[in-house]
Protein backbone atom coordinates (compact mmCIF):
# COMPACT_ATOMS: atom_id res chain seq x y z
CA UNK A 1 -97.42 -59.68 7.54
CA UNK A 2 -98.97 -59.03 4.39
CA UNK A 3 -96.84 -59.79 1.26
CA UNK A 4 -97.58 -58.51 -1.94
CA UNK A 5 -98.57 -60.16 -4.98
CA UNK A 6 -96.25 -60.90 -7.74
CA UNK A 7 -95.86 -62.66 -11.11
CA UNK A 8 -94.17 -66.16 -11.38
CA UNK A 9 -91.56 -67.23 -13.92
CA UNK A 10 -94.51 -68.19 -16.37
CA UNK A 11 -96.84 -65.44 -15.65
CA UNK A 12 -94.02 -63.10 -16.60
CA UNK A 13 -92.87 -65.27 -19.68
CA UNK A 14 -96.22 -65.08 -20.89
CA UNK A 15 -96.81 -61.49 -20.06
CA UNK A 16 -93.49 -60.82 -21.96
CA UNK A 17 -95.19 -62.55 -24.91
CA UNK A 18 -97.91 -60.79 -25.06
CA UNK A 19 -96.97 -57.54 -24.80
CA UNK A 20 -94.65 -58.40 -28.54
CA UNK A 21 -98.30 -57.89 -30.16
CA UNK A 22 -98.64 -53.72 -30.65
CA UNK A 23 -102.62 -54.21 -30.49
CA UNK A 24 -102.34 -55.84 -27.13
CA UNK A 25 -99.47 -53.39 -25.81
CA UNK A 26 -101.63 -50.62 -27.04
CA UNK A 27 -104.57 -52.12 -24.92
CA UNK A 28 -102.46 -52.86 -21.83
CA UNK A 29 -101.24 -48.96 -22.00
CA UNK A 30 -104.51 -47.39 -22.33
CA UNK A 31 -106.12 -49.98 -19.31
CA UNK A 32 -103.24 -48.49 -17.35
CA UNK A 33 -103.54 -44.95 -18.17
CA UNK A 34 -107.35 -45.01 -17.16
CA UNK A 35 -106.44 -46.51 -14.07
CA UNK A 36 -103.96 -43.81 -13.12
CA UNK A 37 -106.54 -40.98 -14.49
CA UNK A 38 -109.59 -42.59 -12.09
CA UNK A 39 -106.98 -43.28 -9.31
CA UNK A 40 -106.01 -39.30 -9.61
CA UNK A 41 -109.68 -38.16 -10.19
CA UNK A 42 -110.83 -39.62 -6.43
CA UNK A 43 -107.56 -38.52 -4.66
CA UNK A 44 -108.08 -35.28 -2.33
CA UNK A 45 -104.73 -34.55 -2.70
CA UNK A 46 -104.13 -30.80 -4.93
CA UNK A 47 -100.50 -30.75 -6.39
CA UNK A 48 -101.37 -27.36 -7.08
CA UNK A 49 -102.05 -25.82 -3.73
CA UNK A 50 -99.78 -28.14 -2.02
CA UNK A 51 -96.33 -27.00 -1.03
CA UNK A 52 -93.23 -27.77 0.85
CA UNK A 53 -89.99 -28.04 0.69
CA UNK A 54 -88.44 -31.77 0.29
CA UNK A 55 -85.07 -33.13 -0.82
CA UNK A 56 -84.70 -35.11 -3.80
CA UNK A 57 -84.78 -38.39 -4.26
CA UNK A 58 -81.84 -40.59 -5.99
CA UNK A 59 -84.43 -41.57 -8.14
CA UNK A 60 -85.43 -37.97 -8.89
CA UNK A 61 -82.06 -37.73 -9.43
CA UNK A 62 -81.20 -40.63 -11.97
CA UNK A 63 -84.23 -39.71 -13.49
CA UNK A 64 -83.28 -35.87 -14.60
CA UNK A 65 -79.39 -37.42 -15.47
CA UNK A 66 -80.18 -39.85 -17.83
CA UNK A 67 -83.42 -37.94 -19.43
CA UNK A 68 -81.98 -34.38 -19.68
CA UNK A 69 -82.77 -33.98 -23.41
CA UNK A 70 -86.81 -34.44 -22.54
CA UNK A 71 -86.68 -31.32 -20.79
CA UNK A 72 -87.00 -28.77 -23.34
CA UNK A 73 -89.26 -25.77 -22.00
CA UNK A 74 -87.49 -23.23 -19.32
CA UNK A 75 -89.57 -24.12 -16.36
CA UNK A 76 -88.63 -28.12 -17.40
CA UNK A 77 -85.22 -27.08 -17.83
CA UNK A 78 -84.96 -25.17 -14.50
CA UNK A 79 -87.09 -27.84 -12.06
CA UNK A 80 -84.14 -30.19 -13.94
CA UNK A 81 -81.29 -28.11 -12.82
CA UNK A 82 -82.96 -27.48 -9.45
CA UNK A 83 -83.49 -30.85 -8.32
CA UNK A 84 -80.14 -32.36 -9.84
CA UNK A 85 -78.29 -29.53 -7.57
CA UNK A 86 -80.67 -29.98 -3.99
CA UNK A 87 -79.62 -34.11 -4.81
CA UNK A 88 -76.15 -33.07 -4.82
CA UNK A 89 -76.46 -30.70 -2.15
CA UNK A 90 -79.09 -32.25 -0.11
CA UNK A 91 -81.09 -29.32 0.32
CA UNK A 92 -84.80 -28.75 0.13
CA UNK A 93 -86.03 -28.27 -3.20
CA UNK A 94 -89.76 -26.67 -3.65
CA UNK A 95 -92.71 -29.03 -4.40
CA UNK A 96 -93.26 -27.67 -8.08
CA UNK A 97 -89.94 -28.36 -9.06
CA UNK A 98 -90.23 -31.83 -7.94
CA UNK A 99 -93.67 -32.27 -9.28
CA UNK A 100 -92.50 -31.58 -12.48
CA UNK A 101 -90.10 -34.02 -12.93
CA UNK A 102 -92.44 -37.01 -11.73
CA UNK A 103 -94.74 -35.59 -13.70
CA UNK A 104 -92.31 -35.88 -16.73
CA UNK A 105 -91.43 -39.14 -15.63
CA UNK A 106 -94.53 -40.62 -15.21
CA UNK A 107 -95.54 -39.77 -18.79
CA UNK A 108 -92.12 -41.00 -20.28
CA UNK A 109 -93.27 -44.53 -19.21
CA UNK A 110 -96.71 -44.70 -19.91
């Protein structure tokens, strides 16, 4: 069984300390958004062409709840009411409305 890595006590005290500095936040942002961009840039995967229909996840869900005010344009605002109702209703929901909200949610974080 192969366990994955994480921090100790310290490492994450230290971590926490480091990120108070804005310069060094800054830095640790921008490492991380490069990584995402070249992890993206090799993947054969096309959002785009891809398709499907898929239930939401709670996640999905929690996500569009507590973040409704960041969806502002009319597709934004009617992947948001599309997955919050297929959550509740368990139905399948189409890709793009899903891929919008992760996509939302992924740059809310970074």
């Amino acid at each position: 069984m192969i366990r994955k890595w994480k921090p100790s006590k310290s490492q994450k005290k230290t971590f926490a300390i480091r990120m108070q500095d804005p310069s060094e936040q800054e830095k640790y942002n921008n490492n991380k958004r490069v990584k995402e961009e070249k992890n993206r840039a090799g993947s054969n995967f096309d959002y785009y062409s891809a398709g499907g229909r898929y239930i939401p996840t709670q996640s999905q869900y929690d996500f569009c709840i507590r973040n409704a005010s960041l969806f502002v344009t009319d597709e934004e605002t009617l992947a948001l009411a599309i997955v919050i109702s297929g959550y509740i209703n368990k139905s399948s929901v189409h890709h793009d409305y899903i891929h919008i909200v992760n996509e939302k949610s992924r740059n809310v974080f970074v």
